[in-house]
Protein backbone atom coordinates (compact mmCIF):
# COMPACT_ATOMS: atom_id res chain seq x y z
CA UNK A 1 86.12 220.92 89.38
CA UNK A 2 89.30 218.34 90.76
CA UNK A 3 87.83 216.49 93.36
CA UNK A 4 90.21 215.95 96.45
CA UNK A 5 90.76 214.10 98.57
CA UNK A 6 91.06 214.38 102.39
CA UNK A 7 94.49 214.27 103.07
CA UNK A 8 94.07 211.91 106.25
CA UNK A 9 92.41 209.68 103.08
CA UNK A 10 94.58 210.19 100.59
CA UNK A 11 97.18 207.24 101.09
CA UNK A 12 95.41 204.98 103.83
CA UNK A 13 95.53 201.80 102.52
CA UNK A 14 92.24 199.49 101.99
CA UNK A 15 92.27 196.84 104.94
CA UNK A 16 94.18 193.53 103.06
CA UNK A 17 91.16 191.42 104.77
CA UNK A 18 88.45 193.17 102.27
CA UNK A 19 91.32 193.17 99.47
CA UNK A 20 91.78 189.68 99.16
CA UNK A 21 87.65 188.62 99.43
CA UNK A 22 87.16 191.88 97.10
CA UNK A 23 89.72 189.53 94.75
CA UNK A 24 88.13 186.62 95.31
CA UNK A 25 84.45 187.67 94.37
CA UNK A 26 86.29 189.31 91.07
CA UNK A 27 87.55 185.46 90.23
CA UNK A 28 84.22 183.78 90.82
CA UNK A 29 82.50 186.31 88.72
CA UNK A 30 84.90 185.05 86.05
CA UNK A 31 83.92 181.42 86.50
CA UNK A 32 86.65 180.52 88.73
CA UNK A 33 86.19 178.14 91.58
CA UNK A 34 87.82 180.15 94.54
CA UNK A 35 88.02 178.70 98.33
CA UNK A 36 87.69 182.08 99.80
CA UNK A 37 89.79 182.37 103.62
CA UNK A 38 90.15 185.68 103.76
CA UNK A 39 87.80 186.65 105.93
CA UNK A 40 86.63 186.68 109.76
CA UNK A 41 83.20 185.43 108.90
CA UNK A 42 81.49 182.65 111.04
CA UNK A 43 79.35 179.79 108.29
CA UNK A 44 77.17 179.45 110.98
CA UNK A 45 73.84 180.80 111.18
CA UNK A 46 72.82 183.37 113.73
CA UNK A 47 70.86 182.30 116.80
CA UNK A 48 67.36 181.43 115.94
CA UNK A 49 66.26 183.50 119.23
CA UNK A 50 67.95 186.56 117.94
CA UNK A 51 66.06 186.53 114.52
CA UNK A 52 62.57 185.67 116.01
CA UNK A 53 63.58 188.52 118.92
CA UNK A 54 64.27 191.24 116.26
CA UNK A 55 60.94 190.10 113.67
CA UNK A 56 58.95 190.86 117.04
CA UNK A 57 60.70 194.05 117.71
CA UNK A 58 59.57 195.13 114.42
CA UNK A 59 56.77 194.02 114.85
CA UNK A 60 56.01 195.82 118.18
CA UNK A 61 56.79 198.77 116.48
CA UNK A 62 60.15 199.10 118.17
CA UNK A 63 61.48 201.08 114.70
CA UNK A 64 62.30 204.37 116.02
CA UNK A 65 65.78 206.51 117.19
CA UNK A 66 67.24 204.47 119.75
CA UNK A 67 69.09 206.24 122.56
CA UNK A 68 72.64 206.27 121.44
CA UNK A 69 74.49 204.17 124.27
CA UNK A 70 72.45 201.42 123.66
CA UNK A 71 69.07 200.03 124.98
CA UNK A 72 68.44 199.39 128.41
CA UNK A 73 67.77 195.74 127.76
CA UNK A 74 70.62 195.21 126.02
CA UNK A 75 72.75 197.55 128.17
CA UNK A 76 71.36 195.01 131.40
CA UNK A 77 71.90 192.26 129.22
CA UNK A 78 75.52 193.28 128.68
CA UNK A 79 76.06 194.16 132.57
CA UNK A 80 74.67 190.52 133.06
CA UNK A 81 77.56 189.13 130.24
CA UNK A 82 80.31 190.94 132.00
CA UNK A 83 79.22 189.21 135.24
CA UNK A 84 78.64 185.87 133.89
CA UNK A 85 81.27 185.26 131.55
CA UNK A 86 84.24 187.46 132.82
CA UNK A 87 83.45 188.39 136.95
CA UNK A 88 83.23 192.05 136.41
CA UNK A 89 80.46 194.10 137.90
CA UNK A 90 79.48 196.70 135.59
CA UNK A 91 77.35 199.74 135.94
CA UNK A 92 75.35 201.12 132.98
CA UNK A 93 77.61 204.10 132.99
CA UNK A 94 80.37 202.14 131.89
CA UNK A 95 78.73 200.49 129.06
CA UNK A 96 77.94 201.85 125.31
CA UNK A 97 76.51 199.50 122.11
CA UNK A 98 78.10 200.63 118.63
CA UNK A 99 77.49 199.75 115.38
CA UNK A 100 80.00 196.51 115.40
CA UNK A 101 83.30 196.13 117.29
CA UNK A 102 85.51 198.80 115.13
CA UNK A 103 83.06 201.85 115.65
CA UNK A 104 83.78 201.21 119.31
CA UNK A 105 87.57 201.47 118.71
CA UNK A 106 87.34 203.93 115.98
CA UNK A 107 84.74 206.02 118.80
CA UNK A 108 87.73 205.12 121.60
CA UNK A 109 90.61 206.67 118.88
CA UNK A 110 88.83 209.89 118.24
CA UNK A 111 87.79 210.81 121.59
CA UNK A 112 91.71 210.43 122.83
CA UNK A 113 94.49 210.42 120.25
CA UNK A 114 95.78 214.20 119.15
CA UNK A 115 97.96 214.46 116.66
CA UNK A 116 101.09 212.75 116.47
CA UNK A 117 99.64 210.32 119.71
CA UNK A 118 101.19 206.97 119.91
CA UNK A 119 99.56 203.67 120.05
CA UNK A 120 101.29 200.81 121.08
CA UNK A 121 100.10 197.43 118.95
CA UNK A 122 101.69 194.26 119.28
CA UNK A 123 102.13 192.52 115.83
CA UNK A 124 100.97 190.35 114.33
CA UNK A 125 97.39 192.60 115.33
CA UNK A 126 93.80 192.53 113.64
CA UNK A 127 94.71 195.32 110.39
CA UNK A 128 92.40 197.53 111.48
CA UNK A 129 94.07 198.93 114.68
CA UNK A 130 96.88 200.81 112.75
CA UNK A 131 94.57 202.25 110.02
CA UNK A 132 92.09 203.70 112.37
CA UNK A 133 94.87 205.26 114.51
CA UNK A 134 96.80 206.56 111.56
CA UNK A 135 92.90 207.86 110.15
CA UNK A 136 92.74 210.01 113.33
CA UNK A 137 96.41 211.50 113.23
CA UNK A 138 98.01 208.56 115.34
CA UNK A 139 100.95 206.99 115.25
CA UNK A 140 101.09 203.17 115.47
CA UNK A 141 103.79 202.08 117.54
CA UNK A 142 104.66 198.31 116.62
CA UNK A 143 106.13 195.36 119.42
CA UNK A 144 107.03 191.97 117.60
CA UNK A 145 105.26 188.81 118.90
CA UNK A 146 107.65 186.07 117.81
CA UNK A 147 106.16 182.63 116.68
CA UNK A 148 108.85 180.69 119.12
CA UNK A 149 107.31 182.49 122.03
CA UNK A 150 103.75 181.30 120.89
CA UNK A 151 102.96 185.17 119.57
CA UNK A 152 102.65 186.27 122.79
CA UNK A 153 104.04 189.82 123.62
CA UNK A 154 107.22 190.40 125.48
CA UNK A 155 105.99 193.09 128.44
CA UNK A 156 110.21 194.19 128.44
CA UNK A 157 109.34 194.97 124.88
CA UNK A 158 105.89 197.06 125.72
CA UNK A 159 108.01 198.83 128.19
CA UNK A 160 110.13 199.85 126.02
CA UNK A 161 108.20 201.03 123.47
CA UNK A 162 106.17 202.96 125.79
CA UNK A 163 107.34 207.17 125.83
CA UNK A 164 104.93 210.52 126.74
CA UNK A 165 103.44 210.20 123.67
CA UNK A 166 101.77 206.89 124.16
CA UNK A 167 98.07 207.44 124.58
CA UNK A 168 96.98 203.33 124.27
CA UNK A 169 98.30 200.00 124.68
CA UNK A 170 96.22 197.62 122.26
CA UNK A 171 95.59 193.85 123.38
CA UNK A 172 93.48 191.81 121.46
CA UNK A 173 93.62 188.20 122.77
CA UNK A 174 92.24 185.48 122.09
CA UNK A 175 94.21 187.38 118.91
CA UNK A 176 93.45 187.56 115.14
CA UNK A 177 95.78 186.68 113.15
CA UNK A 178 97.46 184.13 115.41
CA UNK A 179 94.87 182.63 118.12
CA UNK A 180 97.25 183.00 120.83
CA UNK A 181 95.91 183.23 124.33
CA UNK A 182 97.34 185.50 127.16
CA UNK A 183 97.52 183.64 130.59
CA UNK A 184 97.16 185.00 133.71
CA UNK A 185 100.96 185.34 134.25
CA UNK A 186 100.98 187.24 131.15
CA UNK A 187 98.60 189.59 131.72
CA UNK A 188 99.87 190.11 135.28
CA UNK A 189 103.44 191.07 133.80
CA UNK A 190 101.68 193.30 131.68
CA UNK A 191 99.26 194.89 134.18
CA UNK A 192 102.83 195.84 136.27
CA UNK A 193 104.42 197.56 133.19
CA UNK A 194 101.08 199.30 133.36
CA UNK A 195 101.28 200.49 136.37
CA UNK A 196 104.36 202.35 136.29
CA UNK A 197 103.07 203.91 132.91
CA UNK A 198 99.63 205.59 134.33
CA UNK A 199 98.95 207.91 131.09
CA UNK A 200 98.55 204.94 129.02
CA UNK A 201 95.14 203.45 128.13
CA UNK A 202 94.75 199.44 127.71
CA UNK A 203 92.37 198.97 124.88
CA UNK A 204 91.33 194.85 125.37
CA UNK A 205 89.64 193.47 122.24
CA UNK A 206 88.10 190.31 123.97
CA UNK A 207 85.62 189.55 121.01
CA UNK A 208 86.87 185.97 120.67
CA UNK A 209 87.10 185.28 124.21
CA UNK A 210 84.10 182.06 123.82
CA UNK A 211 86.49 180.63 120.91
CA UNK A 212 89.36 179.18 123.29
CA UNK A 213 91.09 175.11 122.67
CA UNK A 214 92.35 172.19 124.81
CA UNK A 215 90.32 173.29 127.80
CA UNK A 216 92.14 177.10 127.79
CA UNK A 217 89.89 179.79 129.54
CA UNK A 218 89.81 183.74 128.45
CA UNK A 219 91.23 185.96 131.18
CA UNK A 220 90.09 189.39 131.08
CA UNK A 221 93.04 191.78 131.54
CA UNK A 222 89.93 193.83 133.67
CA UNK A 223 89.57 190.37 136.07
CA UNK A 224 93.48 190.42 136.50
CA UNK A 225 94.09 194.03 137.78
CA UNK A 226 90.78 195.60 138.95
CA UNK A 227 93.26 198.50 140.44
CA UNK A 228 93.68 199.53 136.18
CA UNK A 229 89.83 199.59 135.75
CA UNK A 230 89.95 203.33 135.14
CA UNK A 231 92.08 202.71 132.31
CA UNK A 232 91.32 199.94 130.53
CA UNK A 233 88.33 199.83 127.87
CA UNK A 234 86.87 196.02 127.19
CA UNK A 235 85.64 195.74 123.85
CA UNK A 236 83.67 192.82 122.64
CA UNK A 237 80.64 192.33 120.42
CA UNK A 238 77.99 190.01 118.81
CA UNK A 239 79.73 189.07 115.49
CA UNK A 240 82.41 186.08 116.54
CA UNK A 241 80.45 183.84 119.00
CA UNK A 242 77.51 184.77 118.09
CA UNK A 243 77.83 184.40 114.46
CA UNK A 244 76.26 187.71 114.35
CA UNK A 245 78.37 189.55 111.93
CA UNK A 246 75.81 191.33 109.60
CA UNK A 247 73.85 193.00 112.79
CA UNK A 248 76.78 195.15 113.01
CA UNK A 249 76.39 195.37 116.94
CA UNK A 250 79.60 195.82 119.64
CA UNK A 251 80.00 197.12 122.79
CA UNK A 252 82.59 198.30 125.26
CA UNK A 253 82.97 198.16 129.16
CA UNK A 254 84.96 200.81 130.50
CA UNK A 255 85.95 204.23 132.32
CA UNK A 256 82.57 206.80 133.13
CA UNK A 257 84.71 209.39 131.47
CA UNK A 258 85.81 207.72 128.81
CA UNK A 259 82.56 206.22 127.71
CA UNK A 260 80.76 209.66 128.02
CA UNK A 261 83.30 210.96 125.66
CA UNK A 262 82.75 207.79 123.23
CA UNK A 263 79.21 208.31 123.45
CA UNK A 264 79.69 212.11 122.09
CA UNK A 265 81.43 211.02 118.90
CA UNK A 266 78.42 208.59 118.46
CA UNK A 267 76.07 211.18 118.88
CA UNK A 268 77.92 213.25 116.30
CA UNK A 269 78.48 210.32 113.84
CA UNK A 270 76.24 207.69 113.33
CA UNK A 271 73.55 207.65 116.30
CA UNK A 272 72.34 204.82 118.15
CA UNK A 273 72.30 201.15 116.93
CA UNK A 274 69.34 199.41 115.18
CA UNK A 275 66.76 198.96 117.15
CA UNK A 276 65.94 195.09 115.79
CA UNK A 277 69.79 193.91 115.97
CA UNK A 278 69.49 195.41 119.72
CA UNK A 279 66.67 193.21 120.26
CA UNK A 280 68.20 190.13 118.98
CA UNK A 281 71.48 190.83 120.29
CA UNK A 282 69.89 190.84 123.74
CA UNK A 283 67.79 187.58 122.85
CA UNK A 284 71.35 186.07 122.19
CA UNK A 285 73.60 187.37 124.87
CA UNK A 286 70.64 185.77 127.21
CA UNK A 287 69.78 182.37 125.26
CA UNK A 288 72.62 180.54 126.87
CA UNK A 289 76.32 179.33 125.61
CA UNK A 290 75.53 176.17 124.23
CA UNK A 291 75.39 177.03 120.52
CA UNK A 292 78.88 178.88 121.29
CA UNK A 293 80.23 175.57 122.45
CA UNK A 294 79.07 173.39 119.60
CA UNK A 295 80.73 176.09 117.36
CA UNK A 296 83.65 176.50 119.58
CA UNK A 297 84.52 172.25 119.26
CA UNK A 298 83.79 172.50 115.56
CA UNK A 299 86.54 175.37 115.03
CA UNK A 300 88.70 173.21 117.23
CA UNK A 301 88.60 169.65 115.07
CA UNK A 302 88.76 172.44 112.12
CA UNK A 303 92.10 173.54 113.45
CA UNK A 304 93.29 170.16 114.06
CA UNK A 305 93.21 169.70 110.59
CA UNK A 306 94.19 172.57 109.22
CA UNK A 307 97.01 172.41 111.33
CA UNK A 308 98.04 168.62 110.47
CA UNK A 309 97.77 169.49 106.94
CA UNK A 310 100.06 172.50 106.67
CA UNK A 311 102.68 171.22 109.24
CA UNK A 312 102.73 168.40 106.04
CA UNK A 313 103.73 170.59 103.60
CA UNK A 314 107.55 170.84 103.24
CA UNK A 315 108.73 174.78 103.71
CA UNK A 316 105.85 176.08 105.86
CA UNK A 317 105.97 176.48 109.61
CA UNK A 318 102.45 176.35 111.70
CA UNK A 319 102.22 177.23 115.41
CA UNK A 320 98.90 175.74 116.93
CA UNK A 321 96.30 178.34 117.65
CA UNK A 322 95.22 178.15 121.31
CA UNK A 323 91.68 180.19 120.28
CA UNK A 324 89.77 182.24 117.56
CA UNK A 325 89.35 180.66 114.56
CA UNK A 326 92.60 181.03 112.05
CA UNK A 327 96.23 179.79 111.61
CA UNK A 328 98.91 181.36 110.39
CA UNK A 329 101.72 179.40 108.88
CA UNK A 330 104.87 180.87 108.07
CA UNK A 331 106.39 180.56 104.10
CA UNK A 332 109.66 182.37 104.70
CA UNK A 333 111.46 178.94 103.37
CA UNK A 334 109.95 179.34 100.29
CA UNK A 335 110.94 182.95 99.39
CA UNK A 336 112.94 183.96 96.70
CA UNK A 337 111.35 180.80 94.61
CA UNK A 338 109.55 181.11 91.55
CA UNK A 339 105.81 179.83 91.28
CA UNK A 340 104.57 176.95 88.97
CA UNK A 341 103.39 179.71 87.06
CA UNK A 342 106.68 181.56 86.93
CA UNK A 343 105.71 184.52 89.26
CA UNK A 344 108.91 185.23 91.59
CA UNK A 345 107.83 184.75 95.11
CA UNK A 346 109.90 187.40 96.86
CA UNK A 347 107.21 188.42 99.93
CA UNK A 348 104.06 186.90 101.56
CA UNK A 349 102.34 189.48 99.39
CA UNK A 350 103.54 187.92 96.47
CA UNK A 351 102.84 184.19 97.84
CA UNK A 352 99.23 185.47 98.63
CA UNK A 353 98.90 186.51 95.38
CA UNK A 354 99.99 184.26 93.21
CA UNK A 355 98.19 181.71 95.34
CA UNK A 356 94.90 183.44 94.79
CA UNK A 357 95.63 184.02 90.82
CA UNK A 358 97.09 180.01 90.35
CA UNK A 359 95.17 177.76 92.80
CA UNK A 360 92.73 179.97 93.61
CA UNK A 361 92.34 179.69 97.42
CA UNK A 362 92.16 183.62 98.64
CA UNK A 363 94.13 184.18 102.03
CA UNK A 364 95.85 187.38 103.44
CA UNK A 365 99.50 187.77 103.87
CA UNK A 366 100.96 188.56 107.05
CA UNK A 367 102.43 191.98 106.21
CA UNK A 368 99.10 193.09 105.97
CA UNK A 369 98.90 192.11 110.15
CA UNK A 370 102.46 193.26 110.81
CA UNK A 371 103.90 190.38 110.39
CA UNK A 372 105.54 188.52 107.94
CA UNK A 373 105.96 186.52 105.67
CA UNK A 374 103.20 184.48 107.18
CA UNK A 375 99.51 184.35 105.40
CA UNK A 376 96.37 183.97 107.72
CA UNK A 377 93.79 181.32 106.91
CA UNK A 378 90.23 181.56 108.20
CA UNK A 379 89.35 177.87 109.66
CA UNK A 380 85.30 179.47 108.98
CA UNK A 381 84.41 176.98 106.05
CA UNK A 382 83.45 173.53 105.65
CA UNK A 383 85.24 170.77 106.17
CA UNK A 384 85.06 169.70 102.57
CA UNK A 385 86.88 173.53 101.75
CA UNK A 386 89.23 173.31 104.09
CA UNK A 387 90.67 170.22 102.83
CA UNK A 388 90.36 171.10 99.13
CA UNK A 389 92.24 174.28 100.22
CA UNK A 390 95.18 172.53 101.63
CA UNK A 391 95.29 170.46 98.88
CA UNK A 392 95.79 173.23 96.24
CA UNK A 393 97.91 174.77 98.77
CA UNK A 394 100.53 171.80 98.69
CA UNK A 395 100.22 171.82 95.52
CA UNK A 396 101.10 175.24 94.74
CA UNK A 397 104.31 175.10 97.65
CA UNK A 398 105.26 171.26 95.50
CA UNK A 399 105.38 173.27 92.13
CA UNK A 400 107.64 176.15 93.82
CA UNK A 401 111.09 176.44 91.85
CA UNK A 402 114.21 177.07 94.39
CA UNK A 403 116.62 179.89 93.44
């Protein structure tokens, strides 16, 4: 027998993000020393608490089916974040723990989009918005974020792209790839396109709202305009802040309907969460934000850096992240060269590439977020990579031929 492929399968793309660290790996295995940036993965270790709170959950016996919204501890301890960090008062009916931050928006997708549903994502956006949409028979509808206007959206421009067919309106600030913040006056402009667009959803990916620089606070679009809170879904999760990323736990605030409907494709797909990463995810959300600050001021004089050191380097442009933990400089300038190698440069793709192959520092090009030709470098290494990575970096843009 042929086997076939699901059509909905058959030419989605694998996410650029796993491409480019898949690379990577396949260099080291050859011997080659590769400074890997291509992923969203925190070198810190996860909270003491939250190991010691899941090795006594085992322990305890706590091994069984868990309900599939969540835990009531860590559903309370969730209500209690929302409070805390973000002044909203959530109920438990609003509330549902997945298994990491893209099951809640893949959950989110397929309990709303039918066929041919739009969903409005302002680029540069985290890769996996588009591909989940597109998975479920969506339509990703695309709003530029320009570098001179700090990558923010233009809400003229969300207007505009908004038609009957728009079922969401994705915001993910503190964003990935760019860091840029949304300020209140933002997110007020926004909230008023909003409101004269009440069949659109607002999904808010807030998972690096801790990770914010120079004193800048995360707004919650949810804090901003209450009056939208039966349309907007807050997603955030343990793997950023936390430095969580292997418990594979998220969660979501939003709508009773909506969440009961999220909640039914869980049921139907994978089930509840593991019992032990509920447990430590609750020992973490509760143990206080001082490890999240010592992290966030150590991504910060990593930026600084970074930032310094690629604003040195003749051709590239670098806009300074206000949050998260990347930057994305921009290498149109040095498009339509030729690499020291002799590989003609003629997209961020190729620059990526032939980055990876000749000075072997992995990164992901900006096409991959929407938005190019930019690459994306993770600022989640030590200080002794990050340097080393400039360095081969400035030498790979100093051994670029011009046309």
């Amino acid at each position: 027998m042929t086997f076939r492929i699901a059509s909905r399968l058959a030419t989605l793309p694998k996410p650029a993000t796993i491409a480019m660290a898949a690379r990577a790996r396949e260099l080291r295995a050859e011997g080659r020393d590769v400074i890997s940036l291509a992923l969203g993965q925190p070198d810190f270790p996860s909270p003491p608490e939250a190991i010691e709170a899941a090795y006594a959950a085992g322990l305890a016996g706590d091994t069984g089916y868990p309900p599939i919204p969540g835990q009531k501890a860590l559903i309370d301890a969730i209500i209690q974040k929302f409070k805390r960090d973000n002044d909203i008062a959530a109920t438990p009916d609003r509330i549902m723990v997945a298994n990491g931050g893209k099951q809640v928006i893949y959950n989110a997708f397929t309990a709303t989009l039918e066929e041919g549903d739009e969903v409005i994502v302002p680029a540069p956006y985290w890769v996996s918005y588009p591909l989940i949409a597109r998975m479920l028979g969506g339509k990703a509808v695309e709003v530029a974020c320009r570098e001179e206007d700090g990558f923010r959206p233009d809400p003229s421009a969300i207007k505009a792209a908004i038609t009957l067919k728009t079922r969401w309106l994705v915001l993910n600030f503190p964003n990935n790839p760019t860091g840029a913040i949304l300020e209140r006056q933002d997110l007020e402009a926004i909230a008023d396109v909003l409101r004269e667009a009440p069949h659109v959803l607002i999904m808010s990916d807030e998972i690096y709202e801790h990770l914010t620089f120079d004193g800048r606070k995360h707004l919650s679009l949810l804090q901003v305009a209450p009056d939208l809170a039966d349309r907007i879904l807050v997603i955030n999760g343990m793997a950023k802040a936390y430095a969580m990323t292997g418990w594979r736990v998220g969660f979501a605030c939003g709508p009773v309907p909506l969440i009961k409907a999220m909640i039914a494709v869980q049921g139907n797909t994978t089930s509840g969460v593991c019992t032990l990463a509920q447990a430590g995810s609750v020992a973490a959300l509760n143990g206080g934000l001082e490890r999240i600050e010592q992290m966030r001021e150590t991504y910060q004089r990593r930026r600084d850096t970074m930032v310094a050191a690629l604003q040195a380097i003749p051709g590239l442009t670098c806009a300074i992240p206000e949050g998260a933990f990347y930057v994305y400089p921009g290498v149109g300038a040095l498009l339509g060269g030729t690499s020291g190698n002799g590989r003609v440069l003629n997209t961020d793709v190729d620059f990526a590439e032939a980055l990876l192959d000749e000075a072997y520092v992995a990164t992901v090009p900006g096409t991959a977020f929407g938005y190019s030709p930019y690459l994306r470098l993770s600022c989640a290494a030590s200080d002794e990579q990050l340097a080393e990575a400039c360095r081969r970096l400035a030498g790979f843009v100093k051994a670029i031929q011009k046309p």
